[in-house]
Protein backbone atom coordinates (compact mmCIF):
# COMPACT_ATOMS: atom_id res chain seq x y z
CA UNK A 1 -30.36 -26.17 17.29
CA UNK A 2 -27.75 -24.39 18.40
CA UNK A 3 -24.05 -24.84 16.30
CA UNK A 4 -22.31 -26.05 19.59
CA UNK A 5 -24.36 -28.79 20.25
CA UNK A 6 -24.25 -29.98 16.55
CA UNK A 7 -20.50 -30.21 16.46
CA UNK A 8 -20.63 -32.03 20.17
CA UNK A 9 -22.69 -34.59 18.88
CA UNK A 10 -21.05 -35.15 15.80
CA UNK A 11 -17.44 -35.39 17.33
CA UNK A 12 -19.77 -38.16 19.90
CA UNK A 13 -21.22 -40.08 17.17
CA UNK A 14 -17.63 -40.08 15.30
CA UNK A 15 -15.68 -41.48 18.51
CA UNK A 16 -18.34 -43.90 19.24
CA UNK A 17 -17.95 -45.37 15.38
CA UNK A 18 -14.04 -45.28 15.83
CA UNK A 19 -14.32 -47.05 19.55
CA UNK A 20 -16.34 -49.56 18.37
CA UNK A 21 -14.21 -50.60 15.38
CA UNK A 22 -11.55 -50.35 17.83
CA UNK A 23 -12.55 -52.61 19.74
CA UNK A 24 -13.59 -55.26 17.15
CA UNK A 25 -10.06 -55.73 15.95
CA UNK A 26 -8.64 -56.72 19.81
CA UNK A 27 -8.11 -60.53 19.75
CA UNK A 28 -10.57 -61.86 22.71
CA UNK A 29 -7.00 -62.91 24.23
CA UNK A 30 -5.86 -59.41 24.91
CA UNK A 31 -9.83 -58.03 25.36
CA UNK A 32 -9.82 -58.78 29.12
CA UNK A 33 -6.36 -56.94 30.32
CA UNK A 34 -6.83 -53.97 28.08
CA UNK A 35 -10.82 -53.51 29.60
CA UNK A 36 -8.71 -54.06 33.04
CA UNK A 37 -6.14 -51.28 32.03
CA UNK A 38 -9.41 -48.94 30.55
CA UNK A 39 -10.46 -48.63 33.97
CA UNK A 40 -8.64 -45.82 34.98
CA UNK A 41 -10.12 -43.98 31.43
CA UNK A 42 -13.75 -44.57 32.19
CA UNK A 43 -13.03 -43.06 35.93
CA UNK A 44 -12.12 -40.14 34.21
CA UNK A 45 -14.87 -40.34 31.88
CA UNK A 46 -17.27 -40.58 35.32
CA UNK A 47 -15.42 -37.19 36.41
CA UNK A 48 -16.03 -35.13 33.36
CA UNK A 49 -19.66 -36.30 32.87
CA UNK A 50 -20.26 -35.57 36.50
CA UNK A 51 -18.70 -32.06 35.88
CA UNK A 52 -21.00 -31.45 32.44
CA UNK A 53 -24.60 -32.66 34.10
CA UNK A 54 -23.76 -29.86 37.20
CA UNK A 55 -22.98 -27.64 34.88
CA UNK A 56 -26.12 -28.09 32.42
CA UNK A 57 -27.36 -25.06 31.10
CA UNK A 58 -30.62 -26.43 29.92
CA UNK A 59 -32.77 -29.96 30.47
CA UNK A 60 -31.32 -31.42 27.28
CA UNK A 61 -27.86 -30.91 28.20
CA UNK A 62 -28.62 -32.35 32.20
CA UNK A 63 -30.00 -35.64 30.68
CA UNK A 64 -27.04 -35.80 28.15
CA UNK A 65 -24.66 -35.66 30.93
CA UNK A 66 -26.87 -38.14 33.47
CA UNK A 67 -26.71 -40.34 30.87
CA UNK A 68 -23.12 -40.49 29.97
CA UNK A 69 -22.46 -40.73 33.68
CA UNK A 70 -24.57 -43.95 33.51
CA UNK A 71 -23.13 -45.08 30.81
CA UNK A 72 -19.24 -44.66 31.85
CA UNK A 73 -20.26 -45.85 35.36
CA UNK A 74 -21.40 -49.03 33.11
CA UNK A 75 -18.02 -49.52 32.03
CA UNK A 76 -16.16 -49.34 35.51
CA UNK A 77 -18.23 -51.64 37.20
CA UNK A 78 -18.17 -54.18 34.45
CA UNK A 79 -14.38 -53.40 33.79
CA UNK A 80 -13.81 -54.50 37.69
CA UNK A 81 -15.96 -57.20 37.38
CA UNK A 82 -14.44 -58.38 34.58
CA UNK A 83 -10.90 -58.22 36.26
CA UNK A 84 -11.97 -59.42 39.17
CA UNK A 85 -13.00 -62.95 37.39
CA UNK A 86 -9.95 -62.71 34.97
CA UNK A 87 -7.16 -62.64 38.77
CA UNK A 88 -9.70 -65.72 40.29
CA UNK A 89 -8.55 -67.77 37.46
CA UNK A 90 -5.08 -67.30 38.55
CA UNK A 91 -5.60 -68.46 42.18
CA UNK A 92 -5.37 -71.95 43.42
């Protein structure tokens, strides 16, 4: 495999560990806002992904990058879903 790839998916596997402990330790109280706030993140997440997969040099690397574009698109939807709810519980 080549060297490249090895490091990219160990510096992947390593920030998906850290995000998800992360994430464990925010109270439920706070969860809500900061996944509103993370929006803006994931966007750019959706940018570079889309930027990577168009870029692929090979099939591996093209389904690596469909995927994470999946994946962060995931996250915006559900982040604006989940703020949408959170500002109907503040109207009358």
């Amino acid at each position: 495999m080549n060297p490249a790839l090895i490091s990219a998916l160990f510096v992947f596997v390593l920030a998906s560990f850290a995000g998800f402990e992360v994430i464990n330790k925010v109270p439920p109280t706070l969860h809500t806002p900061l996944m509103s706030g993370s929006n803006a993140i994931s966007g750019i997440a959706v940018v570079g992904a889309i930027l990577l997969a168009g870029a692929a040099q090979d099939r591996f690397s093209e389904v690596l990058g469909i995927t994470a574009i999946a994946l962060a698109m995931v996250n915006v939807v559900g982040g604006f879903l989940v703020t949408d709810r959170m500002l109907q519980m503040f109207k009358k």
